[in-house]
Structure formats: structure tokens, C-alpha cells
N, C-alpha and C. Protein backbone atom coordinates (compact mmCIF):
# COMPACT_ATOMS: atom_id res chain seq x y z
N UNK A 1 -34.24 28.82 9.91
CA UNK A 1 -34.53 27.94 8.82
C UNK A 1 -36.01 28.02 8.49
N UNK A 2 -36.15 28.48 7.01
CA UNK A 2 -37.54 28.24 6.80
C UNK A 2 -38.29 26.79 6.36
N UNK A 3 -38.93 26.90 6.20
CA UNK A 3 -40.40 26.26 5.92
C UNK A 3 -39.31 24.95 4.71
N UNK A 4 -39.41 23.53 4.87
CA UNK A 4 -38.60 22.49 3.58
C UNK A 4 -37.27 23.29 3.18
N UNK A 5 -36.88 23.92 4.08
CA UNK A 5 -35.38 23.97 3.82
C UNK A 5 -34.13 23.03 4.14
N UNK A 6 -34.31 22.57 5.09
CA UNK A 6 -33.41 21.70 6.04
C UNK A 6 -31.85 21.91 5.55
N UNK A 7 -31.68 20.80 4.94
CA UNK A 7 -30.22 20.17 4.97
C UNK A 7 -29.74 21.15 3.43
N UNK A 8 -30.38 21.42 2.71
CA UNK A 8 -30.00 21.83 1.33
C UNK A 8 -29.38 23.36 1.55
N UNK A 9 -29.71 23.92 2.59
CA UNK A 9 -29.35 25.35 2.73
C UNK A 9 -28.11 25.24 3.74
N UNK A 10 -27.67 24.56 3.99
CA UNK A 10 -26.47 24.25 5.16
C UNK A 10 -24.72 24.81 4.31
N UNK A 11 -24.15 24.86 4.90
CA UNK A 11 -22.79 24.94 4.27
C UNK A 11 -21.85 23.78 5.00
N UNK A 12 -21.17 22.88 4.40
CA UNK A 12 -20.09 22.42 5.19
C UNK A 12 -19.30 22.21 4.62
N UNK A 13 -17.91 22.34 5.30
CA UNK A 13 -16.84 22.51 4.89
C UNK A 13 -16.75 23.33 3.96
N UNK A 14 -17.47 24.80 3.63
CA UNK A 14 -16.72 25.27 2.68
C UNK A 14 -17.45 25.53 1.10
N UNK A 15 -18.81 24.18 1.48
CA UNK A 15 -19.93 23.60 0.55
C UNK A 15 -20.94 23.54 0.83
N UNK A 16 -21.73 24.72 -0.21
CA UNK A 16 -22.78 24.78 -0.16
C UNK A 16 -24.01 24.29 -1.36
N UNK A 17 -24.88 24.31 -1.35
CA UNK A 17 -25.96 23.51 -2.24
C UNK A 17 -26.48 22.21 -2.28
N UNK A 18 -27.25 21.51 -2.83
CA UNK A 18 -28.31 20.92 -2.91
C UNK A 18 -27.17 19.46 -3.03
N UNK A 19 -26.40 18.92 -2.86
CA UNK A 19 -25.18 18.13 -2.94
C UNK A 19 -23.95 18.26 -2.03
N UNK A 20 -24.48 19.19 -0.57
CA UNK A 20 -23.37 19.60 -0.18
C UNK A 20 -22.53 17.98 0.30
N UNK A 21 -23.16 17.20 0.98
CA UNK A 21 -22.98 16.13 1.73
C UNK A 21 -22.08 14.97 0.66
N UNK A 22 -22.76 15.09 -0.53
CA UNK A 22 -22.41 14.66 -1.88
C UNK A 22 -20.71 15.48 -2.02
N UNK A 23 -20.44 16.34 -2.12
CA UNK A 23 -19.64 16.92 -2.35
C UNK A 23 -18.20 17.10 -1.41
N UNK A 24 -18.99 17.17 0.19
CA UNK A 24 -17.90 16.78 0.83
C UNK A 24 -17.29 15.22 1.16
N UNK A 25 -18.43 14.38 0.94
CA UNK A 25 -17.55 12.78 0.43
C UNK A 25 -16.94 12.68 -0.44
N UNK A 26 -17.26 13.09 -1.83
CA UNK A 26 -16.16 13.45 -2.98
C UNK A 26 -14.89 14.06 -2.42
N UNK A 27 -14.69 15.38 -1.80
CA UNK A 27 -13.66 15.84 -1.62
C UNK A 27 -13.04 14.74 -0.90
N UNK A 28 -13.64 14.05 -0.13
CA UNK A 28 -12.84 13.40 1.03
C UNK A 28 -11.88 12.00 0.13
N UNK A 29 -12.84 11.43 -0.95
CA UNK A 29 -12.02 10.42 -2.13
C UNK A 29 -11.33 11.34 -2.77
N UNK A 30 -11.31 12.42 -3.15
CA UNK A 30 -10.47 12.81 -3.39
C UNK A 30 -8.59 12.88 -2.72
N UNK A 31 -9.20 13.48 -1.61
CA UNK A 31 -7.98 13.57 -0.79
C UNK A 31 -7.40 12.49 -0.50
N UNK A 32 -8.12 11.25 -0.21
CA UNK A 32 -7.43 9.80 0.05
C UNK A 32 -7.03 9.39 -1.00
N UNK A 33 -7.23 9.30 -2.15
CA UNK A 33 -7.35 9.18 -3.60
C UNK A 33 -5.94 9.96 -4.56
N UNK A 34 -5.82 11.21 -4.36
CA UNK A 34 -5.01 12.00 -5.03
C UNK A 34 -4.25 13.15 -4.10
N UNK A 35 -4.45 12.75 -2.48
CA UNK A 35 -3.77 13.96 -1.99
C UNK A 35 -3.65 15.34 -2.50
N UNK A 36 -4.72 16.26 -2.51
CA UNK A 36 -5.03 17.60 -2.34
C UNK A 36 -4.96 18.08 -1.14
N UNK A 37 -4.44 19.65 -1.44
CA UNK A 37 -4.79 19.96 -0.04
C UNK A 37 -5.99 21.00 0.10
N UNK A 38 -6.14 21.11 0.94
CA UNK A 38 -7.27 22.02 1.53
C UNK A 38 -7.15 22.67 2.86
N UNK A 39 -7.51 23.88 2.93
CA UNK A 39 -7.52 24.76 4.42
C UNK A 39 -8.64 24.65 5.03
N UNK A 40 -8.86 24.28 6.61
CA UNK A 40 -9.86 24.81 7.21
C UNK A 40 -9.25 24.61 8.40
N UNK A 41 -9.74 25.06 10.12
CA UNK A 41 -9.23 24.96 11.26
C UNK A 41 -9.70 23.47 11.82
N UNK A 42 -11.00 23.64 11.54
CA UNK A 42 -11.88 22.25 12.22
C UNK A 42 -12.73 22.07 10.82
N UNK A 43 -13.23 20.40 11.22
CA UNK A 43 -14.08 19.53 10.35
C UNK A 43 -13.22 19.16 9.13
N UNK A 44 -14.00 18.56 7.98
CA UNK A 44 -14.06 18.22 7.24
C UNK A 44 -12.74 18.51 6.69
N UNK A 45 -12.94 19.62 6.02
CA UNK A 45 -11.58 20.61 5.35
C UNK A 45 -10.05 20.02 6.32
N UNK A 46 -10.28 19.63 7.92
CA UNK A 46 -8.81 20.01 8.28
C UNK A 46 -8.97 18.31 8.34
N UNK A 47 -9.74 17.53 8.38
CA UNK A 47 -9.20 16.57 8.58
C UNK A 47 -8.65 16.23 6.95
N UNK A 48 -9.21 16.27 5.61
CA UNK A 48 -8.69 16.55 5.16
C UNK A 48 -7.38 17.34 4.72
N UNK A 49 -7.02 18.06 5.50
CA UNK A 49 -5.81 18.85 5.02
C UNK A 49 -4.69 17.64 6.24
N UNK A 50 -5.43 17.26 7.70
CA UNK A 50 -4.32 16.81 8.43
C UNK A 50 -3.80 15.39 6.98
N UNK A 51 -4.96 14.76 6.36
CA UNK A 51 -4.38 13.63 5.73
C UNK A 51 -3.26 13.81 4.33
N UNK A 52 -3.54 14.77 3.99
CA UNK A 52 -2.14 15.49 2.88
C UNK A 52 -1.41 16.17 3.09
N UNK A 53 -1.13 16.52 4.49
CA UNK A 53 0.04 17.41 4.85
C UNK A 53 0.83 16.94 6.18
N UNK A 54 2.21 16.60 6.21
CA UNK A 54 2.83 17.06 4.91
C UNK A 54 2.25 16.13 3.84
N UNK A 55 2.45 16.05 2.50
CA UNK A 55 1.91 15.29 1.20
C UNK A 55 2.36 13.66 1.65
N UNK A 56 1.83 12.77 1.91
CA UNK A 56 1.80 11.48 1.95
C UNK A 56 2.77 11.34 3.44
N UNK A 57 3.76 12.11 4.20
CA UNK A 57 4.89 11.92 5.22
C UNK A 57 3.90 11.77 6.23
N UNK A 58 3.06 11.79 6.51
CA UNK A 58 2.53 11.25 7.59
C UNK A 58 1.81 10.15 7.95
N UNK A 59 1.95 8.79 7.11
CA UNK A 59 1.11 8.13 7.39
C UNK A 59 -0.18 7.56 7.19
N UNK A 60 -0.75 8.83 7.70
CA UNK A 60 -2.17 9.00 7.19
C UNK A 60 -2.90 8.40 6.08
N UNK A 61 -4.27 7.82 6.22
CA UNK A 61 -4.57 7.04 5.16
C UNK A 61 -5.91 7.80 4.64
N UNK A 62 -6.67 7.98 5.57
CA UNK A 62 -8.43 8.02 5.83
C UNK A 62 -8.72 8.91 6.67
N UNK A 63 -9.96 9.14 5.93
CA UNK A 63 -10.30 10.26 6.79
C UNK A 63 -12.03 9.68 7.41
N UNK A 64 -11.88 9.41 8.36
CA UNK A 64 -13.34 8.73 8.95
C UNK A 64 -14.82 9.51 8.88
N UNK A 65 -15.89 8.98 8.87
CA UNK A 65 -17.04 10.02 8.83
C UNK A 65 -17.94 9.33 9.45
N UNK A 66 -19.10 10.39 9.40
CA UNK A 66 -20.10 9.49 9.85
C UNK A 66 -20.79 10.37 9.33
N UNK A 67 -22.31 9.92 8.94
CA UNK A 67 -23.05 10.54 8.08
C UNK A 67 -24.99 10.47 8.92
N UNK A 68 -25.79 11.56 8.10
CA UNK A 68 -27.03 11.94 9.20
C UNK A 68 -27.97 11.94 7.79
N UNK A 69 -28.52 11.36 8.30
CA UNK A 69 -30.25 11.61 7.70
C UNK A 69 -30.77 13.08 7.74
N UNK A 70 -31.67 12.94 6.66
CA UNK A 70 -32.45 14.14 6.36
C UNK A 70 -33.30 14.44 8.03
N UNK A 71 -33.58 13.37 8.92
CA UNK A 71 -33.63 13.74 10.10
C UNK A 71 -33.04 14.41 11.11
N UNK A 72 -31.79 14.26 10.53
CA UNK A 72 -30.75 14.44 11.62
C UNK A 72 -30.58 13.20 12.26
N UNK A 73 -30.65 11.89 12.04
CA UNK A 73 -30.45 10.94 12.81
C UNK A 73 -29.35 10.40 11.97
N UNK A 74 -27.82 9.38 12.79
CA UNK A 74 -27.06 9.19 12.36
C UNK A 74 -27.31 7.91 11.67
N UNK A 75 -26.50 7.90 11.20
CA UNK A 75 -26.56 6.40 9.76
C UNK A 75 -25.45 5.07 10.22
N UNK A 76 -26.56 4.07 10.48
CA UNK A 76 -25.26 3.29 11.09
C UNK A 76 -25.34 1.88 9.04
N UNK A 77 -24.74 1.59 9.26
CA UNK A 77 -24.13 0.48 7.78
C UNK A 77 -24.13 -1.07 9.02
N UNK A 78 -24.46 -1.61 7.33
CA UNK A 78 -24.61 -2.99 8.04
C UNK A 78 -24.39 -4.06 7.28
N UNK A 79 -23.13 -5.15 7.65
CA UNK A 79 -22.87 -5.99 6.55
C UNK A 79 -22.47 -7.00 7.14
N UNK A 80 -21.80 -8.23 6.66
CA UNK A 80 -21.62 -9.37 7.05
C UNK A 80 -20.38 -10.20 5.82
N UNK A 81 -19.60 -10.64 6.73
CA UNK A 81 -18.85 -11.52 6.56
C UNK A 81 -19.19 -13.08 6.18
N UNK A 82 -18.30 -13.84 5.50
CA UNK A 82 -18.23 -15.41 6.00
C UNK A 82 -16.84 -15.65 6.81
N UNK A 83 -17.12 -16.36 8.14
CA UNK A 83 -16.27 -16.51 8.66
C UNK A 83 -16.49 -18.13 9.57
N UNK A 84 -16.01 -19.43 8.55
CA UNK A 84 -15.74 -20.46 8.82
C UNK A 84 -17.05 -21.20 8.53
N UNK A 85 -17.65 -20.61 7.34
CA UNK A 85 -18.83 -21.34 6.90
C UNK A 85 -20.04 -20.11 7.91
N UNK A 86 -19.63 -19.71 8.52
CA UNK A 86 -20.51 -18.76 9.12
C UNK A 86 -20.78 -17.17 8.74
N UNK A 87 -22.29 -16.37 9.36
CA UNK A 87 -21.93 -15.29 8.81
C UNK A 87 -21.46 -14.47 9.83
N UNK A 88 -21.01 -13.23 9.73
CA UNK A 88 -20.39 -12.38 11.24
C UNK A 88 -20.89 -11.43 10.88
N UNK A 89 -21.58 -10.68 11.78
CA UNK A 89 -22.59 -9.33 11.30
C UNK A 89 -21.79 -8.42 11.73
N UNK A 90 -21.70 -7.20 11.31
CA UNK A 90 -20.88 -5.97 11.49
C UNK A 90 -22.38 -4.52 11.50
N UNK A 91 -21.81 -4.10 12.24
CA UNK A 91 -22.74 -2.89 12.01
C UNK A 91 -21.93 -1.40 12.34
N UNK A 92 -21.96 -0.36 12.00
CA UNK A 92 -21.26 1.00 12.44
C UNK A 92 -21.62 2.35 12.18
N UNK A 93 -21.20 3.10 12.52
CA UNK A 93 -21.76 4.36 11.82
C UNK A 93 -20.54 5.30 11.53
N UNK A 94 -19.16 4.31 11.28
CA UNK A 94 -18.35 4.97 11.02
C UNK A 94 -17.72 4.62 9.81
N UNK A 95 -17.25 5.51 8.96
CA UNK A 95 -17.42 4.77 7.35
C UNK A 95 -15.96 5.63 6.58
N UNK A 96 -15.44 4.33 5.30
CA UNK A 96 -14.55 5.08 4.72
C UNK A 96 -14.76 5.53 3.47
N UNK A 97 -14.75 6.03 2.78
CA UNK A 97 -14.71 6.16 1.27
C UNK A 97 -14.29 5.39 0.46
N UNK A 98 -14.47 4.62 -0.27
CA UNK A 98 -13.58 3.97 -1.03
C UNK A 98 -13.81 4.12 -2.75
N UNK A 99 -15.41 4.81 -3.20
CA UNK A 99 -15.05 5.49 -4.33
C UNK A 99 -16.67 6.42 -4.47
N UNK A 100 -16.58 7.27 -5.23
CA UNK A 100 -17.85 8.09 -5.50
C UNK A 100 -18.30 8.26 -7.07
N UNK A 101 -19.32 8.31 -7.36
CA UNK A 101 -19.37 8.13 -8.75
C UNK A 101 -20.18 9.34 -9.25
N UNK A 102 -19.32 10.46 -9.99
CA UNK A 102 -19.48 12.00 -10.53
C UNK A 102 -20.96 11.88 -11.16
N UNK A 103 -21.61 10.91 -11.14
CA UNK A 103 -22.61 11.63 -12.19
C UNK A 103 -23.85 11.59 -11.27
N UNK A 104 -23.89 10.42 -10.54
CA UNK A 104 -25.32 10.41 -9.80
C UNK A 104 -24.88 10.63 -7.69
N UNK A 105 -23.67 10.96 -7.92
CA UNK A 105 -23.40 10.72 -5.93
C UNK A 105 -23.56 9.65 -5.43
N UNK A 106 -23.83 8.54 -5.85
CA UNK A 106 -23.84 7.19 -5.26
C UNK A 106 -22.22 7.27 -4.95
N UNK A 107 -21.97 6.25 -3.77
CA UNK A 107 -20.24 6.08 -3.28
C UNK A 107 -20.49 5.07 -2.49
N UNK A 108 -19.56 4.31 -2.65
CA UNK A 108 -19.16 2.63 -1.96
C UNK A 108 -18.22 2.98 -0.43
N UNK A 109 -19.38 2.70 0.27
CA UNK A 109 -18.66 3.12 2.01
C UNK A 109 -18.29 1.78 2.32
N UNK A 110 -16.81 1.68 3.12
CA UNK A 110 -16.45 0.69 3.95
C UNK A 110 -16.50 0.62 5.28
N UNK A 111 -17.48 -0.09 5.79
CA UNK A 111 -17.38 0.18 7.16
C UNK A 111 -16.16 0.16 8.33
N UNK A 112 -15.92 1.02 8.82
CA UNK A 112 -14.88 0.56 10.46
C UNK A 112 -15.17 0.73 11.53
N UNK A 113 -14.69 -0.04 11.97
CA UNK A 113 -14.84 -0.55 13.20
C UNK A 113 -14.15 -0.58 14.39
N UNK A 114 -13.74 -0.97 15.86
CA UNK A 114 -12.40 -1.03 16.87
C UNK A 114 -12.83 -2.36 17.00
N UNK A 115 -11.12 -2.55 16.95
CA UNK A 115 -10.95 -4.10 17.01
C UNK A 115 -11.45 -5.07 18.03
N UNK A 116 -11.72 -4.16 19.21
CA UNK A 116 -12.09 -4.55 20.69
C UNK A 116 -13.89 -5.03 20.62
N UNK A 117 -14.33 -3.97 19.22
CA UNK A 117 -16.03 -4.00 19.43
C UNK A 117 -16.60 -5.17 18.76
N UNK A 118 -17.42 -6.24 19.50
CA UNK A 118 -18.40 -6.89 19.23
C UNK A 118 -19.96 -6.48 18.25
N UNK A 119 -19.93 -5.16 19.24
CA UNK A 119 -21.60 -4.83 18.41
C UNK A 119 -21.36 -3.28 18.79
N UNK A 120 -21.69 -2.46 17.86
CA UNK A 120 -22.14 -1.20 17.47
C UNK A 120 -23.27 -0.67 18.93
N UNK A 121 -23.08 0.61 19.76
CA UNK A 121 -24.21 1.00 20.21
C UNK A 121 -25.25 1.63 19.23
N UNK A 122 -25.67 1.84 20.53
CA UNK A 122 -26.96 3.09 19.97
C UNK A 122 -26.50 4.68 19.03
N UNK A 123 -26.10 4.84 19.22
CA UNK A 123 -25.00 6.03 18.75
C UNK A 123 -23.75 6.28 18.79
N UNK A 124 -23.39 7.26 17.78
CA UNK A 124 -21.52 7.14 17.57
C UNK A 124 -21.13 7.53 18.65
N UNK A 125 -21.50 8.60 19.62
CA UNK A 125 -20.68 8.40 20.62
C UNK A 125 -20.38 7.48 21.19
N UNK A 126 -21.44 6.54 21.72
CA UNK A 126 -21.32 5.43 22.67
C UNK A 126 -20.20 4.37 21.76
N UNK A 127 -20.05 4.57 20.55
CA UNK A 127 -18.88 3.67 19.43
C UNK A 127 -17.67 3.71 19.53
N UNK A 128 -17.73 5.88 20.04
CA UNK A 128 -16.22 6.50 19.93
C UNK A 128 -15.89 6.58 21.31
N UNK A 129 -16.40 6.51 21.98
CA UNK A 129 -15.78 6.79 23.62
C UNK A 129 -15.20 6.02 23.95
N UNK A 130 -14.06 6.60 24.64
CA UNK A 130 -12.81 5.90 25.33
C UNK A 130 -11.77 4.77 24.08
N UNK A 131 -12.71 4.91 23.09
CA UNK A 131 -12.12 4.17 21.95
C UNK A 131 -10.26 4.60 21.76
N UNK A 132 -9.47 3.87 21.22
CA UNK A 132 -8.15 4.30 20.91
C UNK A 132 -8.28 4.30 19.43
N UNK A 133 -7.65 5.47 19.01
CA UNK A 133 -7.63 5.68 17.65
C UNK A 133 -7.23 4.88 16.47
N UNK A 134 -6.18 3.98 17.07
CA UNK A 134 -5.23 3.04 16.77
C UNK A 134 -5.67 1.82 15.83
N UNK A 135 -6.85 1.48 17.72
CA UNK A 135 -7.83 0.88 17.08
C UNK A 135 -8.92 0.52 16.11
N UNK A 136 -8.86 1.52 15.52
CA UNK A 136 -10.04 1.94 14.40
C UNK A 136 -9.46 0.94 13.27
N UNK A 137 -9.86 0.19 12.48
CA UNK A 137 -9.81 -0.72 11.55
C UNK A 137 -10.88 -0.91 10.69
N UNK A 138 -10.50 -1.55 9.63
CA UNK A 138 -11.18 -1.69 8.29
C UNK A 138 -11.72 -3.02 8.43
N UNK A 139 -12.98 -2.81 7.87
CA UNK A 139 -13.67 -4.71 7.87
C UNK A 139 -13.49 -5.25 6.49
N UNK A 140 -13.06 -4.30 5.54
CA UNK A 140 -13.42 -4.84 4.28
C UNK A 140 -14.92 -4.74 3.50
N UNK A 141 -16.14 -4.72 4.88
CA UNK A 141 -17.27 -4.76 4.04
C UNK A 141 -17.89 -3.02 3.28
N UNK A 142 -17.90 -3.58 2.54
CA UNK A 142 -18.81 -2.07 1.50
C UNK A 142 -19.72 -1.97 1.24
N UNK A 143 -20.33 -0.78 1.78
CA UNK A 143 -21.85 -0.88 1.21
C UNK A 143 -22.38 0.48 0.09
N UNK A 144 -23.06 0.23 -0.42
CA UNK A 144 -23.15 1.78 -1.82
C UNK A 144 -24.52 2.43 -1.39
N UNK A 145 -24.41 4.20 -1.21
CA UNK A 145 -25.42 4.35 -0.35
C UNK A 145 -25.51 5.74 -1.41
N UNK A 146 -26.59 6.29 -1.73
CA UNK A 146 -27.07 7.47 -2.09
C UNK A 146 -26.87 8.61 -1.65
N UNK A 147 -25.40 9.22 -1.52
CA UNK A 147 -25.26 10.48 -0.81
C UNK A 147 -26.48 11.45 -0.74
N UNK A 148 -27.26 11.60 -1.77
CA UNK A 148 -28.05 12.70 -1.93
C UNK A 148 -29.29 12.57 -0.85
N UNK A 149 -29.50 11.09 -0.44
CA UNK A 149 -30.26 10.88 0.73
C UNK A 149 -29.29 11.34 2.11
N UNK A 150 -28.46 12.24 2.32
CA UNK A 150 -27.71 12.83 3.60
C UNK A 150 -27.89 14.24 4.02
N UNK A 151 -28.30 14.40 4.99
CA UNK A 151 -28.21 15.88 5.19
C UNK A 151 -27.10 16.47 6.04
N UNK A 152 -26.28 15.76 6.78
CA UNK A 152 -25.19 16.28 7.50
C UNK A 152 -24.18 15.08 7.52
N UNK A 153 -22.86 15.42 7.36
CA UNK A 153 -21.57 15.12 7.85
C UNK A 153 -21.10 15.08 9.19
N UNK A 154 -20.46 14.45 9.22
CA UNK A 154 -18.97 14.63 10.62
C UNK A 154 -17.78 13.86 10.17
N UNK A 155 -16.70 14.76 10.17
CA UNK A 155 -15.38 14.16 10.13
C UNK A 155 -14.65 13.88 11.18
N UNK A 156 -14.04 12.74 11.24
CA UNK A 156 -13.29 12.39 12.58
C UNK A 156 -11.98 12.61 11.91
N UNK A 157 -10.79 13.06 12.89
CA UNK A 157 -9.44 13.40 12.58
C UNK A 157 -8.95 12.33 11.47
N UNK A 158 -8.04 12.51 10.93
CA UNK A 158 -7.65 11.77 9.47
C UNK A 158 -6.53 10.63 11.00
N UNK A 159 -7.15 9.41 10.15
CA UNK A 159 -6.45 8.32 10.74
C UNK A 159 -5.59 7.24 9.87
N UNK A 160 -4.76 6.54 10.15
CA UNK A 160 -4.27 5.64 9.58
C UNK A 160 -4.82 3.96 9.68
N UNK A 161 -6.00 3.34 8.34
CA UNK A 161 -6.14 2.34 8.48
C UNK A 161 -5.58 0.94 7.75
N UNK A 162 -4.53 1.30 7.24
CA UNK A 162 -4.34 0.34 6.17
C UNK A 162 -2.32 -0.48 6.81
């Protein structure tokens, strides 16, 4: 990697350019959105393809992510509830799509969460370990974040949250 190249010269899933990160959240509303399919073995592409194939017979709702700074450091979301006149803080770094908007890459992430977790660690692993998949759930809260501020992806296997 040369000299202010970083994240813009990367390929993922399939996508390359100055929007790749932009582009593979799109695909991913897409696929939750309109069921397309797509080929790849691993990442992005297959968790995508596990969530449309067969076309809707499986269940499948979402396809989970988690997203990285132009650092490389992961992106945790942070929102809050009312719950009984109170607020309930949520925090994660695991996020759903719920829409993307074609002209500028802005997209409305919903955070999830396991039903078991109180508070978010330090990193997604310490979030995803030993976690049950099952468990993975929707909070409802959304937050709208600037894809174009991302330099890397991760897709977690296409899960069922709804």
C-alpha cells in the first residue's frame, strides 16, 4: 500500500473504488430488501447469497455487519431507549441495514444486540464469543451514519432477526 491509499484501493466482496464500503451496505439492503442473489465462498457476497437462497425458504432475514474506520478501528453505535419513564443505553458494533440512500451513502443502521448482553465490550469479538446466534436480536434503535466515513466491512453469516 502506498503513500494515502488506505481503504479506497481495497476490494470487497467483489467491490472496488472509492465507495467500496458504501456499496457493499447497499448490496446488503438490497438483498434484505429485494432478494438478489449473488456468488461468493466467504464474506459479504455469501452471506448475502446464504440470505436469498433458496429465495425467501429459509428464513433468513439479515445479514449482520460490523463496520471499521478509516483506522481500522471497529465502529461500535450508540442509542437509547425509554423504558418506564427511563432511558436504557444500548451500545454495539453489530448493525442491520435498514435503508441506504443512492445519492449521498448515508444509511440508517439498527443496532443488535444478544438478548443475554447488558453492555457491549471492548471489541466485537469479546460481543460475539460464545454468543448463540439465535440470540442476536433487534433493539429497534437506528442510527444514520456516513458510509463514506468506512474503510472496511465484516459480514457475519445471514441470520434470522425478525
Amino acid at each position: 500500500m502506498g503513500k494515502n491509499t488506505g481503504c479506497h484501493d481495497d476490494n470487497v466482496a467483489g467491490i472496488s473504488g472509492s465507495d467500496c464500503v458504501c456499496e457493499v451496505v447497499r448490496a446488503i439492503n438490497d438483498a434484505q430488501d429485494n432478494v438478489v442473489e449473488m456468488e461468493c465462498d466467504v464474506s459479504c457476497a455469501r452471506s448475502i447469497q446464504d440470505l436469498v437462497s433458496p429465495v425467501r425458504g429459509n428464513g433468513l432475514d439479515t445479514v449482520p455487519f460490523i463496520l471499521y474506520d478509516k483506522k481500522g478501528k471497529p465502529f461500535k453505535g450508540f442509542g437509547a431507549e425509554v423504558s418506564d419513564g427511563r432511558f436504557e443505553c444500548f451500545s454495539s458494533f453489530i448493525f442491520r441495514v435498514t435503508e441506504v440512500d443512492d445519492e449521498d451513502c448515508c444509511a440508517v443502521l439498527e443496532l443488535l444486540v444478544f438478548d443475554n448482553d447488558d453492555t457491549t465490550c471492548g471489541d466485537p469479538c469479546e460481543q460475539l464469543d460464545n454468543e448463540k446466534v439465535s440470540d442476536l436480536e433487534r433493539t429497534g434503535i437506528c442510527i444514520t451514519v456516513d458510509l463514506n466515513c468506512f474503510c472496511a466491512i465484516t459480514c457475519l453469516p445471514a441470520v434470522s432477526v425478525f
